[in-house]
PDB file of N, CA and C in Angstrom:
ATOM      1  N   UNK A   1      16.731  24.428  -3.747  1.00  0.00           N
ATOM      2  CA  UNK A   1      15.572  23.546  -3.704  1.00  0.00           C
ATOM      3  C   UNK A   1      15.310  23.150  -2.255  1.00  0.00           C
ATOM      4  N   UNK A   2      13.711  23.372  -2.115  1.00  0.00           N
ATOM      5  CA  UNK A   2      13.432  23.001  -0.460  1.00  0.00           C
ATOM      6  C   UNK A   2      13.345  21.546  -0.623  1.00  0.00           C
ATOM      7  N   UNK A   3      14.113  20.876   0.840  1.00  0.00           N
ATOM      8  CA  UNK A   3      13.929  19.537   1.283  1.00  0.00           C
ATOM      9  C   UNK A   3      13.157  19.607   2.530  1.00  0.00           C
ATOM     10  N   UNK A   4      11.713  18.647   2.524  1.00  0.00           N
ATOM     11  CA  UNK A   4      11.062  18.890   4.066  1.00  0.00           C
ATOM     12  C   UNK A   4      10.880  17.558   3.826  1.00  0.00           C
ATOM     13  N   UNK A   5      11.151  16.793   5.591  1.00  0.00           N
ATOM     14  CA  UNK A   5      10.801  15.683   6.248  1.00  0.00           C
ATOM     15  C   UNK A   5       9.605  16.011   7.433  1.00  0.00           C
ATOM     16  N   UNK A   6       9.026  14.435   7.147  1.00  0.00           N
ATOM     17  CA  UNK A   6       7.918  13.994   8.478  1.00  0.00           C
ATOM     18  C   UNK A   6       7.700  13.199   8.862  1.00  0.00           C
ATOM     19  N   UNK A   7       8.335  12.471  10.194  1.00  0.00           N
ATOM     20  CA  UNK A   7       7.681  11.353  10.512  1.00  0.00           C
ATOM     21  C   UNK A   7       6.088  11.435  10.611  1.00  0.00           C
ATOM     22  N   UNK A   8       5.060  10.052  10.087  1.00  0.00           N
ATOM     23  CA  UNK A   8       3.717  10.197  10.774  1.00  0.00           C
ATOM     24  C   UNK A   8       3.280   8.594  10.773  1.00  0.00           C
ATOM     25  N   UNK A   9       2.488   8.382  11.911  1.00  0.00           N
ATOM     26  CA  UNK A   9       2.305   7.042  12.333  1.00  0.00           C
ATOM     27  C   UNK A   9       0.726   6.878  11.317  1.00  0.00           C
ATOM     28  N   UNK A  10       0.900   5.680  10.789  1.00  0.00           N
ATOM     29  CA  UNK A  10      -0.456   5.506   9.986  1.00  0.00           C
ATOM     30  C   UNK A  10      -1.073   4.659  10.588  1.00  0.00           C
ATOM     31  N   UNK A  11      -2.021   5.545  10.553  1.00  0.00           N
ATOM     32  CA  UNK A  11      -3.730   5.333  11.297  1.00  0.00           C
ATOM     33  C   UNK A  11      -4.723   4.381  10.698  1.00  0.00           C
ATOM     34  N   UNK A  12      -4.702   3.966   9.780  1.00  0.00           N
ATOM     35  CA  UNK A  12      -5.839   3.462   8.943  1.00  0.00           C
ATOM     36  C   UNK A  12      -5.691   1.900   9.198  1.00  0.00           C
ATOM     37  N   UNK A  13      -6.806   1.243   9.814  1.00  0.00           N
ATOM     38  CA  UNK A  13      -6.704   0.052  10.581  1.00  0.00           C
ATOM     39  C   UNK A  13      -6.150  -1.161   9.677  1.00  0.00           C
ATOM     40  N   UNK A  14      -6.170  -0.683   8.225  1.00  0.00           N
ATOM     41  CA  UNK A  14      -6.143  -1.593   7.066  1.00  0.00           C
ATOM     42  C   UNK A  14      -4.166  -1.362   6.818  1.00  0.00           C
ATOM     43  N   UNK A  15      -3.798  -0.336   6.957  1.00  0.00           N
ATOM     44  CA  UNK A  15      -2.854  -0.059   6.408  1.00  0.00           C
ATOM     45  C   UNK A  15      -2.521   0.890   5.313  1.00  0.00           C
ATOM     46  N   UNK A  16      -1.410   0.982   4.662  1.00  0.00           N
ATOM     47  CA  UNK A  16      -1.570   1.617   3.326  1.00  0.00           C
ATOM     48  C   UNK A  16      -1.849   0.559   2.245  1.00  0.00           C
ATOM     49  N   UNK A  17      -2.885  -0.242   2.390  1.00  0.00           N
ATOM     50  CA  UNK A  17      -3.013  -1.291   0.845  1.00  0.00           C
ATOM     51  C   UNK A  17      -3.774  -0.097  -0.161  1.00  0.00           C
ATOM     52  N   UNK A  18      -4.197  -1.019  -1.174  1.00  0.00           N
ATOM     53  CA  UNK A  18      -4.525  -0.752  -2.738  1.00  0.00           C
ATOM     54  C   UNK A  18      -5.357   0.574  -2.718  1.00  0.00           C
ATOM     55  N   UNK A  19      -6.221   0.824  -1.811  1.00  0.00           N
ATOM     56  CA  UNK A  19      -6.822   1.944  -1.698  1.00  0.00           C
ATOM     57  C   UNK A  19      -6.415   3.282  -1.232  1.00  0.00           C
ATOM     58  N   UNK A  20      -5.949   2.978  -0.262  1.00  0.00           N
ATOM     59  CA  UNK A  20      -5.190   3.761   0.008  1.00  0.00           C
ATOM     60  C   UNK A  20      -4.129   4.286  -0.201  1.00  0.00           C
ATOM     61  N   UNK A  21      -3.102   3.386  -0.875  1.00  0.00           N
ATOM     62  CA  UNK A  21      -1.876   3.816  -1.623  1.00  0.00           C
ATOM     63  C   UNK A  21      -2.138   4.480  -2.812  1.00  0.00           C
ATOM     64  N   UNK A  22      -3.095   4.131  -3.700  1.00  0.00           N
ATOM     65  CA  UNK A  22      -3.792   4.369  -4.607  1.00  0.00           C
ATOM     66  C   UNK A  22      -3.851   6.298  -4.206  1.00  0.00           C
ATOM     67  N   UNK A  23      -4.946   6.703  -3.228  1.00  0.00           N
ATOM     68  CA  UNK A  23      -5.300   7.950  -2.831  1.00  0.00           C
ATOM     69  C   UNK A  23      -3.995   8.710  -2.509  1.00  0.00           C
ATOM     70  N   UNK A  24      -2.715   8.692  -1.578  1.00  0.00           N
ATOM     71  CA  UNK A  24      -1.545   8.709  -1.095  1.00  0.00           C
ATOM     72  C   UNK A  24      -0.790   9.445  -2.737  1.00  0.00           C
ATOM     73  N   UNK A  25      -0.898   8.476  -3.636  1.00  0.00           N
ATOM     74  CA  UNK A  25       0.225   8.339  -4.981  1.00  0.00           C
ATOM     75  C   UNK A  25      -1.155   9.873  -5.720  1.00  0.00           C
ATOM     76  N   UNK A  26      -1.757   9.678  -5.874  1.00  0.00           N
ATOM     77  CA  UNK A  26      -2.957  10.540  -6.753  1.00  0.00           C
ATOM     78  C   UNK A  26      -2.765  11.869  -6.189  1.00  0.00           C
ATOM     79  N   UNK A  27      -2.575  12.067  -4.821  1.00  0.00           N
ATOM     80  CA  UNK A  27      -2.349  13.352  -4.005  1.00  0.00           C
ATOM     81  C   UNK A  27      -0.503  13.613  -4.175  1.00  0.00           C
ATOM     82  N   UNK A  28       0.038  12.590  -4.269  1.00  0.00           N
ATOM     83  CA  UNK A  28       1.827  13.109  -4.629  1.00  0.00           C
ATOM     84  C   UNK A  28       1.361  13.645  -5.873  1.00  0.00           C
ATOM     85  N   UNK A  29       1.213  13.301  -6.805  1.00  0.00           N
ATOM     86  CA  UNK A  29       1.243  13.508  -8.094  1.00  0.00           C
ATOM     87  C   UNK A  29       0.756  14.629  -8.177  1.00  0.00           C
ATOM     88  N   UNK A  30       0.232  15.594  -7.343  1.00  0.00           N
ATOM     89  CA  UNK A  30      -0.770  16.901  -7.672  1.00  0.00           C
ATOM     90  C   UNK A  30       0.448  17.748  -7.564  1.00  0.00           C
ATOM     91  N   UNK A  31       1.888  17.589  -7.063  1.00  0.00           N
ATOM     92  CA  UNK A  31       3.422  18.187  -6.686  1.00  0.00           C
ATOM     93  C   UNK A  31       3.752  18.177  -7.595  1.00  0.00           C
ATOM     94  N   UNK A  32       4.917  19.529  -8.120  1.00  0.00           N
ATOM     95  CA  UNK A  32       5.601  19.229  -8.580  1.00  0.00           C
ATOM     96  C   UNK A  32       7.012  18.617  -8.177  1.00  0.00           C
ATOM     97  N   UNK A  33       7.146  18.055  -6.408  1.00  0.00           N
ATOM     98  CA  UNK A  33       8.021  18.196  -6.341  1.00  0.00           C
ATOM     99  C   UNK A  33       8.067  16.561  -5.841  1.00  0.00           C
ATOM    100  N   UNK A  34       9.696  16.382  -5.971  1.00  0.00           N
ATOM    101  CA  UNK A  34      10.100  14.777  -6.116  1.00  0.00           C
ATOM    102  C   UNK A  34       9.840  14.543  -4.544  1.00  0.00           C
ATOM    103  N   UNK A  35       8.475  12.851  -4.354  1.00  0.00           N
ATOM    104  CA  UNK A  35       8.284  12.762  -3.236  1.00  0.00           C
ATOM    105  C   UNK A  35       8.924  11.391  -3.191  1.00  0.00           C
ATOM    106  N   UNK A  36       9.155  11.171  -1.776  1.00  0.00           N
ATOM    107  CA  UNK A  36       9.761   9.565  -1.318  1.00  0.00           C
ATOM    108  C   UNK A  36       8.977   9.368   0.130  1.00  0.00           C
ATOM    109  N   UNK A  37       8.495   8.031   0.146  1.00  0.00           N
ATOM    110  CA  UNK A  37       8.303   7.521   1.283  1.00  0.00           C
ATOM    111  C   UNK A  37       9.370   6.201   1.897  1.00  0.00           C
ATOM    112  N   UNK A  38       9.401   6.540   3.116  1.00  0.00           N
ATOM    113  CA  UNK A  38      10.075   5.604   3.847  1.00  0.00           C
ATOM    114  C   UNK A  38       9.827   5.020   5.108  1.00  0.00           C
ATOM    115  N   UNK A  39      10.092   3.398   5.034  1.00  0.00           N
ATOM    116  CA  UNK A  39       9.823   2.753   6.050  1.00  0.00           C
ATOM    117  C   UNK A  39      10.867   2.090   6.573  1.00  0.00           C
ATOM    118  N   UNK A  40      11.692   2.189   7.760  1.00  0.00           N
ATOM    119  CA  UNK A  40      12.635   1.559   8.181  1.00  0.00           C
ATOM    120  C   UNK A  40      13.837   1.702   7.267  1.00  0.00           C
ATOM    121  N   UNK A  41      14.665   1.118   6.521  1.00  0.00           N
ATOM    122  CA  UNK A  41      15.547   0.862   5.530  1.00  0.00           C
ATOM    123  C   UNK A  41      15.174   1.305   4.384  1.00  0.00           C
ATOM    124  N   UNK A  42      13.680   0.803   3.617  1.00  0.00           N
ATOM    125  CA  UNK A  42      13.070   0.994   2.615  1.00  0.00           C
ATOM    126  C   UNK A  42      12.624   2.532   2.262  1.00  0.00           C
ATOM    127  N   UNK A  43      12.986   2.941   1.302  1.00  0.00           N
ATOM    128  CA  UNK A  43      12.881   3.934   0.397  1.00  0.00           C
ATOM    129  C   UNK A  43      12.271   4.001  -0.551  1.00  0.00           C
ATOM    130  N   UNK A  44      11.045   4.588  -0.907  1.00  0.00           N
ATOM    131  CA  UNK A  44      10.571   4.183  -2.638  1.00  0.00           C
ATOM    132  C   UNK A  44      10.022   5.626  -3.128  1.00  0.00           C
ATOM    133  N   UNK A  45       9.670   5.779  -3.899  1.00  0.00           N
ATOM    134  CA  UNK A  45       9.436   6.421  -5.091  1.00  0.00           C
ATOM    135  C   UNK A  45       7.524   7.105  -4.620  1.00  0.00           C
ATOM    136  N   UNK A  46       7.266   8.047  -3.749  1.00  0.00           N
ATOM    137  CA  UNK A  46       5.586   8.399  -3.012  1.00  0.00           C
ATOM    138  C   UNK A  46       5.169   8.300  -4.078  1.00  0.00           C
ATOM    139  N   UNK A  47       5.651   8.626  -5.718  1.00  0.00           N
ATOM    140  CA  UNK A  47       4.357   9.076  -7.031  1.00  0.00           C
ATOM    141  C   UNK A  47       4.535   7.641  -7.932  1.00  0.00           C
ATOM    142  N   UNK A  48       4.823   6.304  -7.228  1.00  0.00           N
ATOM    143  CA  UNK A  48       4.693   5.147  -7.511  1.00  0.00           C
ATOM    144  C   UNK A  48       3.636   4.167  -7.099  1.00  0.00           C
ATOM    145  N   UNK A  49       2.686   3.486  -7.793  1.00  0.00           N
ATOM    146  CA  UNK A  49       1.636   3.057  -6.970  1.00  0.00           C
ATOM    147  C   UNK A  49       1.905   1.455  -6.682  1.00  0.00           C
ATOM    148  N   UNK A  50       2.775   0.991  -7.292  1.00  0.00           N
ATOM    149  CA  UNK A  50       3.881  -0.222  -7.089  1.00  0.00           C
ATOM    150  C   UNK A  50       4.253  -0.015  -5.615  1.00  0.00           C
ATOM    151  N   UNK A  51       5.281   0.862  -5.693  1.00  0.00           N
ATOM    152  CA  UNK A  51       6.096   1.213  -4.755  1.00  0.00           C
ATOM    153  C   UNK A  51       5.456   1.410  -3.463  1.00  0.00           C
ATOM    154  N   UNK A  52       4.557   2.179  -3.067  1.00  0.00           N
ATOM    155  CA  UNK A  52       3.878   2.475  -1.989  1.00  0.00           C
ATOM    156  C   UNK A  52       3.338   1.021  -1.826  1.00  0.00           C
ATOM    157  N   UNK A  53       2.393   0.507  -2.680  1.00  0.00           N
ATOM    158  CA  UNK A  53       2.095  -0.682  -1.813  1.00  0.00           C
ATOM    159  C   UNK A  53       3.179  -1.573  -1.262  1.00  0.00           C
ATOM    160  N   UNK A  54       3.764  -1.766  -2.185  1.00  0.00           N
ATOM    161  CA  UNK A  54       5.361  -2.699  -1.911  1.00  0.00           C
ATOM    162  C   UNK A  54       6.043  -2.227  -0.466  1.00  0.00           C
ATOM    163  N   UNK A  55       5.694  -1.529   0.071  1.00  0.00           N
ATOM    164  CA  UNK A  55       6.383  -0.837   1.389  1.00  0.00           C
ATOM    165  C   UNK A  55       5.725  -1.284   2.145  1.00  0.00           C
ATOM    166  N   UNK A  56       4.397  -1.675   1.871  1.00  0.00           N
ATOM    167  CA  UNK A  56       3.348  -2.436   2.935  1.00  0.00           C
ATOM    168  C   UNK A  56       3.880  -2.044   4.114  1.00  0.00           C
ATOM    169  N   UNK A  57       2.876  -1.067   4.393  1.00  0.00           N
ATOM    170  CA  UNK A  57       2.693  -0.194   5.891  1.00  0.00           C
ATOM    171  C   UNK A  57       2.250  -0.411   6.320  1.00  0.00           C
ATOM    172  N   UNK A  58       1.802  -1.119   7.877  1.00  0.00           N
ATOM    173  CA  UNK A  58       0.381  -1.457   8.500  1.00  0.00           C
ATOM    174  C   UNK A  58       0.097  -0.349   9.132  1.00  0.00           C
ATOM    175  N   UNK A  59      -0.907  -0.375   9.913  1.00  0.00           N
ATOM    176  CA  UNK A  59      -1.230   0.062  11.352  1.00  0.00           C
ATOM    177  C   UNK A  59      -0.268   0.225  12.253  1.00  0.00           C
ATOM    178  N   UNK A  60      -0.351   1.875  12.212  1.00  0.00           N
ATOM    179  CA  UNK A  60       0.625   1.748  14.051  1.00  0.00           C
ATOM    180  C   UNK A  60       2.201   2.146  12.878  1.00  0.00           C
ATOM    181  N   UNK A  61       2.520   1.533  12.043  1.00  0.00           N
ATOM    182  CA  UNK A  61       3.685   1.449  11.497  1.00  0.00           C
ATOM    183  C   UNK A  61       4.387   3.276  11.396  1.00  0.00           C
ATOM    184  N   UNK A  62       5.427   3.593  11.207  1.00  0.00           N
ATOM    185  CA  UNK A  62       6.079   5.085  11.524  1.00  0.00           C
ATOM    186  C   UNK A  62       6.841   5.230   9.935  1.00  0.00           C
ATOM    187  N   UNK A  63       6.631   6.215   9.075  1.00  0.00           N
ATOM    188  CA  UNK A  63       6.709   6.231   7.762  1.00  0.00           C
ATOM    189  C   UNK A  63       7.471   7.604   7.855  1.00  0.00           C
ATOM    190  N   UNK A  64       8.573   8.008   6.647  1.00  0.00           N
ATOM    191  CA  UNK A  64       8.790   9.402   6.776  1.00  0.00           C
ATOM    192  C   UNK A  64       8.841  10.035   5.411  1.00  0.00           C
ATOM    193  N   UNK A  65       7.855  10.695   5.160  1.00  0.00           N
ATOM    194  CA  UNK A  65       7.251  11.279   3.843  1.00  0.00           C
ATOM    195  C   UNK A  65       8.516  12.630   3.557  1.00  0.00           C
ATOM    196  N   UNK A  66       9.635  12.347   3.129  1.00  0.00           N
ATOM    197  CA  UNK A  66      10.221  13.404   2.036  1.00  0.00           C
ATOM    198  C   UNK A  66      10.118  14.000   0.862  1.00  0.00           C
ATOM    199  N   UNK A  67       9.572  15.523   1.102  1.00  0.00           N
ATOM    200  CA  UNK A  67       9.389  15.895  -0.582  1.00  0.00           C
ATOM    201  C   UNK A  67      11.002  17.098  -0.870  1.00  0.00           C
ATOM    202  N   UNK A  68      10.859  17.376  -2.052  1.00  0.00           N
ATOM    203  CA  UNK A  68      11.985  18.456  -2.423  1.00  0.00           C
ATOM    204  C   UNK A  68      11.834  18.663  -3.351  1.00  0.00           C
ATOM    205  N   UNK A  69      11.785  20.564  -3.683  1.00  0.00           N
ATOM    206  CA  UNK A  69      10.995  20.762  -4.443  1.00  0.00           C
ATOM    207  C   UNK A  69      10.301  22.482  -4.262  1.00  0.00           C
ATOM    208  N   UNK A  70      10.322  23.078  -4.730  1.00  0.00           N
ATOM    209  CA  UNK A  70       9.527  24.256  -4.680  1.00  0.00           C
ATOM    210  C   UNK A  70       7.876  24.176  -3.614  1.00  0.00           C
ATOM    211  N   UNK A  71       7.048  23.367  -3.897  1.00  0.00           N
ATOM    212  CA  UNK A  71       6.039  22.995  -2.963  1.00  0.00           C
ATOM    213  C   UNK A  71       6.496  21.936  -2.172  1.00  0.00           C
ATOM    214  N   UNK A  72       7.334  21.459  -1.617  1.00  0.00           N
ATOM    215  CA  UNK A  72       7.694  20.643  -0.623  1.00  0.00           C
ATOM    216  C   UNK A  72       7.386  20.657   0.429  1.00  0.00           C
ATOM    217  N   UNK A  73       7.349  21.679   0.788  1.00  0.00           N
ATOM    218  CA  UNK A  73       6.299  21.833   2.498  1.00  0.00           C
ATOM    219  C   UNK A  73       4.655  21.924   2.309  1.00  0.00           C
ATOM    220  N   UNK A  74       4.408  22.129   1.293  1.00  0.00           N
ATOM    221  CA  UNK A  74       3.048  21.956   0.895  1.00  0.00           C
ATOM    222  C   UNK A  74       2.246  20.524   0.984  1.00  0.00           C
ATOM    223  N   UNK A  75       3.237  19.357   0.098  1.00  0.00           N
ATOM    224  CA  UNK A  75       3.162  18.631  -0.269  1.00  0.00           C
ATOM    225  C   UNK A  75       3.050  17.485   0.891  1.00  0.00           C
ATOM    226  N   UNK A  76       4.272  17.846   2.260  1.00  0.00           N
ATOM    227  CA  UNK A  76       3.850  17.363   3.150  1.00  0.00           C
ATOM    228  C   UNK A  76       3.273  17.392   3.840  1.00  0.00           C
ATOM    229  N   UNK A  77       2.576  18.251   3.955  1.00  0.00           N
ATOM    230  CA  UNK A  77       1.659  19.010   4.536  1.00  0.00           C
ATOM    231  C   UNK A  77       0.028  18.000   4.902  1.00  0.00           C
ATOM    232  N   UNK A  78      -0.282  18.064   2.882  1.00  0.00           N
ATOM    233  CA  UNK A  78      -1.305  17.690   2.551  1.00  0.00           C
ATOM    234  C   UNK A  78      -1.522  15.634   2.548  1.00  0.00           C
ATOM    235  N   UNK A  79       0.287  15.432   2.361  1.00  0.00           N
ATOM    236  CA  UNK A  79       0.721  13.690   2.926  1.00  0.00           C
ATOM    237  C   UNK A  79       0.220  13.671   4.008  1.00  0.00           C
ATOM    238  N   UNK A  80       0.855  14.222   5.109  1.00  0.00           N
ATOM    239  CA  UNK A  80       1.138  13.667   5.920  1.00  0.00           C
ATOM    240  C   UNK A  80      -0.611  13.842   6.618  1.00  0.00           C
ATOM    241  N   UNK A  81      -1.637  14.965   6.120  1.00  0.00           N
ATOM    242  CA  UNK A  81      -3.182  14.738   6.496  1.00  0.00           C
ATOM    243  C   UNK A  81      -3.661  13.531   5.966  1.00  0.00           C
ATOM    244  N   UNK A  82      -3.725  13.661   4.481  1.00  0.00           N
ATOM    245  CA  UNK A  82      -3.877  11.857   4.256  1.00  0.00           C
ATOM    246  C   UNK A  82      -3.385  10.913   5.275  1.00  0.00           C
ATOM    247  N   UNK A  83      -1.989  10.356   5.794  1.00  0.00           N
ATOM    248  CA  UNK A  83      -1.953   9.435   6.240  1.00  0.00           C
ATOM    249  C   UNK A  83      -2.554   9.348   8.076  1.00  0.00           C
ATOM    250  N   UNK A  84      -2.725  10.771   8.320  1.00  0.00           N
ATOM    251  CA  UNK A  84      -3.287  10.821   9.248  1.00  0.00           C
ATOM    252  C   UNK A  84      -4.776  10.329   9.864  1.00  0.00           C
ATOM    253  N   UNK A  85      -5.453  10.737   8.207  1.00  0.00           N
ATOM    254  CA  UNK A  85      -6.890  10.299   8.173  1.00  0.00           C
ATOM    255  C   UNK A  85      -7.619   8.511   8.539  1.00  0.00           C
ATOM    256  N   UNK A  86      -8.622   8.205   8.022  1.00  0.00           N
ATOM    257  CA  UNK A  86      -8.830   6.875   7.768  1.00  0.00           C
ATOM    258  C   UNK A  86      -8.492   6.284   6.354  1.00  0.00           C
ATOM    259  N   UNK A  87      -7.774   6.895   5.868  1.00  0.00           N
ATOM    260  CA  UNK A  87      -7.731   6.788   4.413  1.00  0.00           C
ATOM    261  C   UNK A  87      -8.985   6.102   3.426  1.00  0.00           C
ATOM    262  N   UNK A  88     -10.027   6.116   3.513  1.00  0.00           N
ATOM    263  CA  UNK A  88     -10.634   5.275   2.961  1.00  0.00           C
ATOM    264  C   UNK A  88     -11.723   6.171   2.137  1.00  0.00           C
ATOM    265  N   UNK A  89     -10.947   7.587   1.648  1.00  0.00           N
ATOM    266  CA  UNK A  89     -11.987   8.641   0.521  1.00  0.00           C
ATOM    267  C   UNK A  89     -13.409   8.661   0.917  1.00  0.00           C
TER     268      UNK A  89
END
């Protein structure tokens, strides 16, 4: 089973709140493969929409999107453009 890591600094002036975590969790879920985001210490569950907000990411903040999994490099791939974006669909 492939394991791929990425640090990526999130861009979106708002953060990852409700909307954006929202978009983030909707795009894990298109994987089949088990995703995690992490901030500092914190670890949670990427195909959780609890969880992602609960990590409350701001601006500027440095996150590291782990998937594993048959599409795992895919998966970060297509994360780590989301968090790159403005997130705001």
């Amino acid at each position: 089973m492939s394991s791929i890591k990425k640090k990526v600094i999130i861009k979106n002036r708002l953060g990852l709140h409700a909307r954006p975590a929202a978009l983030f969790v909707q795009l894990a879920n298109k994987f089949e493969s088990d995703i995690s985001i992490r901030k500092e210490a914190q670890e949670i569950n990427g195909k959780s929409i609890m969880g992602v907000m609960m990590l409350a990411a701001g601006k500027g903040d440095e996150v590291e999107i782990e998937a594993k999994g048959k599409d795992a490099r895919k998966a970060v791939e297509e994360l780590e453009k989301l968090l790159m974006s403005d997130l705001e669909g």
